[in-house]
N, C-alpha and C. Protein backbone atom coordinates (compact mmCIF):
# COMPACT_ATOMS: atom_id res chain seq x y z
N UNK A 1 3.69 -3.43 -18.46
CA UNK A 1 4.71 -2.98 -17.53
C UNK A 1 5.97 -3.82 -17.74
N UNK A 2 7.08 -3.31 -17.52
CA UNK A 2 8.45 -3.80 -17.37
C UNK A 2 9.07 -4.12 -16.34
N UNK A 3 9.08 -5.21 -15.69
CA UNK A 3 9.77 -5.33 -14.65
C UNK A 3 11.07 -6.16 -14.43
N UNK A 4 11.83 -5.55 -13.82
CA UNK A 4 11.46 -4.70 -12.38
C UNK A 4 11.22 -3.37 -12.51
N UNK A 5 10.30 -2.90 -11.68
CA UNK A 5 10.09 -1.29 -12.04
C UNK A 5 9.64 -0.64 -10.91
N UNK A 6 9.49 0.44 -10.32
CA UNK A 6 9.11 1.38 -9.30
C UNK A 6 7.81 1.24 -9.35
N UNK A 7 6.72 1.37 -8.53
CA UNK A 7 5.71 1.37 -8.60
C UNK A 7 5.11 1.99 -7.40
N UNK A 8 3.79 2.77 -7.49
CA UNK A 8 3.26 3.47 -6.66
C UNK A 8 1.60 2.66 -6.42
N UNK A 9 1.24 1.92 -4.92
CA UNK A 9 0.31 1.72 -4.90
C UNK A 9 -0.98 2.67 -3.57
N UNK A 10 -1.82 2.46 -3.79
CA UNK A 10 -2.84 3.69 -3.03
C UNK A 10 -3.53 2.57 -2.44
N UNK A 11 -3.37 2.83 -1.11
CA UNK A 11 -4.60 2.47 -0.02
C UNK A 11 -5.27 3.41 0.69
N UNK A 12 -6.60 2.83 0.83
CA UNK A 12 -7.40 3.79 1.74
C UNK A 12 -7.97 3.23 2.72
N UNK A 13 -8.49 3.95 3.92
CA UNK A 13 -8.50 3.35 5.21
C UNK A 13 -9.37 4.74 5.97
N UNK A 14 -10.18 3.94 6.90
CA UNK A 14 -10.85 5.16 7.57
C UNK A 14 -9.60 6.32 8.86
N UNK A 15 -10.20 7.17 8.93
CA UNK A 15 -8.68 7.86 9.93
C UNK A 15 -8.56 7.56 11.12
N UNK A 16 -9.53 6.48 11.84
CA UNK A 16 -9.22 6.11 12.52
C UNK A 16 -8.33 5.03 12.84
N UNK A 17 -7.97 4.45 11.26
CA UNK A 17 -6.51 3.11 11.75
C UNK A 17 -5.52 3.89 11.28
N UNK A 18 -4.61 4.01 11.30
CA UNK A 18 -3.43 4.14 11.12
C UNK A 18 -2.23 2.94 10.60
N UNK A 19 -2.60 2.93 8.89
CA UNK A 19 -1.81 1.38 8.04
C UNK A 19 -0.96 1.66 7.87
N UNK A 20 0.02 2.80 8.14
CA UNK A 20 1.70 3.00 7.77
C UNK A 20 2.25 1.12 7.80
N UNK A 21 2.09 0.73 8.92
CA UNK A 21 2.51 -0.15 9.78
C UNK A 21 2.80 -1.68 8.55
N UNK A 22 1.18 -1.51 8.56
CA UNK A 22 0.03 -2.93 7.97
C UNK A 22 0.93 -2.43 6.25
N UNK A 23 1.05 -1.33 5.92
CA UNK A 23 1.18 -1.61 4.29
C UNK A 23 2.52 -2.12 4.43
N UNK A 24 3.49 -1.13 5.09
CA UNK A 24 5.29 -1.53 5.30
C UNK A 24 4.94 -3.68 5.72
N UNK A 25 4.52 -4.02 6.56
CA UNK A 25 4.54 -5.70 6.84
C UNK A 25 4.20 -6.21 5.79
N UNK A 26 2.86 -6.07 5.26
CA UNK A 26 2.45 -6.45 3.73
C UNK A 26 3.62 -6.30 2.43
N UNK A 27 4.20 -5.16 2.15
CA UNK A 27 4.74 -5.16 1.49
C UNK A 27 6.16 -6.60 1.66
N UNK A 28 6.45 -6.28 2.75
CA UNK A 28 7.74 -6.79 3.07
C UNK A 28 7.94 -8.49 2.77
N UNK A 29 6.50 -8.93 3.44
CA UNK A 29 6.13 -10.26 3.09
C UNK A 29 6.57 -10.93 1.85
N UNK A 30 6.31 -9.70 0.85
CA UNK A 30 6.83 -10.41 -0.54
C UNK A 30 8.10 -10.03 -1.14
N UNK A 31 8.96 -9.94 0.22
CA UNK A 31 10.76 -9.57 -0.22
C UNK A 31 10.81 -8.71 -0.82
N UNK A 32 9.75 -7.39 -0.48
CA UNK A 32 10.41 -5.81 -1.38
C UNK A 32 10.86 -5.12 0.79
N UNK A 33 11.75 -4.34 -0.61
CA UNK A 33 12.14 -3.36 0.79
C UNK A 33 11.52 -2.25 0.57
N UNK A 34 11.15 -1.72 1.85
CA UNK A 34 10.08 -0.57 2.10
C UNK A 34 10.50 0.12 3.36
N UNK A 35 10.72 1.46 3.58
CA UNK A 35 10.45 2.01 4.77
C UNK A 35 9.32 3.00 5.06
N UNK A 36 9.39 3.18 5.85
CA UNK A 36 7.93 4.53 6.53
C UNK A 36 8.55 6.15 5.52
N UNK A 37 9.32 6.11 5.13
CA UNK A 37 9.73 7.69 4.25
C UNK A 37 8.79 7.11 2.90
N UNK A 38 8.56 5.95 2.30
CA UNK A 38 8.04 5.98 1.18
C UNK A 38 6.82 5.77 1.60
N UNK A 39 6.50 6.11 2.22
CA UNK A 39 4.61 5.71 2.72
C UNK A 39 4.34 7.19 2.71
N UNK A 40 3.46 8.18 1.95
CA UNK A 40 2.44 9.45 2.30
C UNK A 40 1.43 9.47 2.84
N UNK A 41 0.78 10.10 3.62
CA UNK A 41 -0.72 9.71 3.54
C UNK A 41 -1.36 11.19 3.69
N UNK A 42 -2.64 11.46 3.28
CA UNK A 42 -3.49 12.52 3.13
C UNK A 42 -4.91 12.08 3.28
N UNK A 43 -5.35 13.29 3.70
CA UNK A 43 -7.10 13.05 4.24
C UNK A 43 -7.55 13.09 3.18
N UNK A 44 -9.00 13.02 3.22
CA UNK A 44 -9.85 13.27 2.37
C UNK A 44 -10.21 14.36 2.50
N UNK A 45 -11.36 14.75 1.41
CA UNK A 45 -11.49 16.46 1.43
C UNK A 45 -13.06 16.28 2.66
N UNK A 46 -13.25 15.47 3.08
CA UNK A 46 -14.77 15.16 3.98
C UNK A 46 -14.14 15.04 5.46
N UNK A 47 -12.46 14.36 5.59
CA UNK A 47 -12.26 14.13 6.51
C UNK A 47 -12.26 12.89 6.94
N UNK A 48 -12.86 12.29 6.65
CA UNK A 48 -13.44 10.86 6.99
C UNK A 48 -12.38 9.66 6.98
N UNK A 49 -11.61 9.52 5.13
CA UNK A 49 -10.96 8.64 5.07
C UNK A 49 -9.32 9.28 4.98
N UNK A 50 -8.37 8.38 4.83
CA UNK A 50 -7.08 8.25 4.63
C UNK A 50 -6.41 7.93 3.49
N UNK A 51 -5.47 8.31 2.72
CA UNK A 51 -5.05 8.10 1.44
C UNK A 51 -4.04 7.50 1.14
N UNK A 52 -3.05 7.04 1.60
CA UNK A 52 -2.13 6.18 1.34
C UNK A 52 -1.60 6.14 0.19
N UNK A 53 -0.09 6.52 0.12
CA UNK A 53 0.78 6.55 -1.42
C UNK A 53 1.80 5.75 -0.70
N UNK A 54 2.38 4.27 -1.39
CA UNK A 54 3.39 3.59 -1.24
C UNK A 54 4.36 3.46 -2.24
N UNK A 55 5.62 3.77 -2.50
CA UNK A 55 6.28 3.82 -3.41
C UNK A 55 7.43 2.18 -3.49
N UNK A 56 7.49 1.87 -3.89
CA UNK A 56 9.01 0.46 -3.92
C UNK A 56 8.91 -0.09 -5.18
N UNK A 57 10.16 -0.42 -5.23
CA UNK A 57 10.26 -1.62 -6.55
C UNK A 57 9.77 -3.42 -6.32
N UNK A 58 8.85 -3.27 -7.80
CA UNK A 58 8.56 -4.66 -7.79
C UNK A 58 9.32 -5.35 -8.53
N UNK A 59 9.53 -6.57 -8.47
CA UNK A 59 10.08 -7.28 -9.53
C UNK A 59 9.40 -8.31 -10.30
N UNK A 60 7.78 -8.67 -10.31
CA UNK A 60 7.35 -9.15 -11.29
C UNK A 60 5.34 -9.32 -11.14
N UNK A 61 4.69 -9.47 -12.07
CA UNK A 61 3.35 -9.21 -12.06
C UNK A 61 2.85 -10.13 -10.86
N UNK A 62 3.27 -11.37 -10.44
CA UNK A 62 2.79 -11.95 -9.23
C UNK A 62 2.96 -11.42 -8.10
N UNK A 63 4.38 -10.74 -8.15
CA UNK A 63 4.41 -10.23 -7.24
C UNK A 63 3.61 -9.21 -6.46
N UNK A 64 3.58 -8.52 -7.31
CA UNK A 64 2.65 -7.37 -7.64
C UNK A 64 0.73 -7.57 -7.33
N UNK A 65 0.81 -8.79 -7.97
CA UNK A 65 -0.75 -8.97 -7.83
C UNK A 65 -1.01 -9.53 -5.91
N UNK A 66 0.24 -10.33 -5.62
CA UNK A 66 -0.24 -10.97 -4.47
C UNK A 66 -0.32 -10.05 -3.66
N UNK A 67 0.65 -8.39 -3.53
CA UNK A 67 0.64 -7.46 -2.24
C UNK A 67 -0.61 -7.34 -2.75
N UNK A 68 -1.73 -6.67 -3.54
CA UNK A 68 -2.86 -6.02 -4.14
C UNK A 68 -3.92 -6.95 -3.30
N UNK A 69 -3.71 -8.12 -3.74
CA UNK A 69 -4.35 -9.45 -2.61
C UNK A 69 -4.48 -9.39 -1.34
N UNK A 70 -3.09 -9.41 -0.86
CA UNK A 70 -3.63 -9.21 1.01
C UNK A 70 -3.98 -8.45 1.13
N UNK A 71 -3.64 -7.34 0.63
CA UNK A 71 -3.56 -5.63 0.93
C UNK A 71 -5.20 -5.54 1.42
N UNK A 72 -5.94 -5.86 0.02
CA UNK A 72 -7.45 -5.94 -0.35
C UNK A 72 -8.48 -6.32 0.66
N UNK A 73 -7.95 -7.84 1.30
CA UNK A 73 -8.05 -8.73 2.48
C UNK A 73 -8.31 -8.36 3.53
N UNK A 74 -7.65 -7.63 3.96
CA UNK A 74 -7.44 -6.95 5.32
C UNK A 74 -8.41 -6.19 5.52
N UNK A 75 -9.61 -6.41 6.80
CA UNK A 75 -10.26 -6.12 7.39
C UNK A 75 -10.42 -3.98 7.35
N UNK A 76 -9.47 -3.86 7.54
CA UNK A 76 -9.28 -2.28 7.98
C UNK A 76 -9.06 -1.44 6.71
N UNK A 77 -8.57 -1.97 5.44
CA UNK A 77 -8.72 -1.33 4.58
C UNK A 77 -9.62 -1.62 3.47
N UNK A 78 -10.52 -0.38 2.93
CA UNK A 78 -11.34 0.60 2.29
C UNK A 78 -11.41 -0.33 0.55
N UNK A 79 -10.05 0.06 0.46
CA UNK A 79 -9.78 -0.15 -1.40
C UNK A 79 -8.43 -0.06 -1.69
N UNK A 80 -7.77 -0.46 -2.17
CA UNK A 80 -6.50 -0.57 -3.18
C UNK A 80 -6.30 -0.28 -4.32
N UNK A 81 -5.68 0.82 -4.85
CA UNK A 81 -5.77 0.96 -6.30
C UNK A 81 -4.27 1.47 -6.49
């Protein structure tokens, strides 16, 4: 990868939390700007879980690795990819 570059990361979460919130704070932590328009989210085809598409620019592989880190961390979410 080349950075700085756009990048799209995926969280998942059961439908009962609602991480708009938790990914936008996480992200922010590591000085990217993010609002709630670049956050998607979609069900699963069971219903069950939540899909999460985050879009922002990173500016370097630590950076990058440390949101993947908390993200991961956090009690309420599923998986990170």
């Amino acid at each position: 990868m080349n950075f700085p570059c756009q990048f799209t990361i995926k969280v998942f979460g059961s439908v009962e939390t609602e991480l708009e919130l938790l990914i936008i704070e996480t992200v922010r932590k590591h000085q990217i700007t993010i609002e709630l328009a670049q956050i998607t989210r979609r069900a699963s085809s069971g219903g069950k879980y939540l899909a999460y598409s985050a879009s922002f620019q990173v500016d370097n592989q630590v950076q990058l690795d440390n949101i993947y880190r908390d993200l991961s961390a956090h009690p309420q979410i599923i998986m990170v990819i």
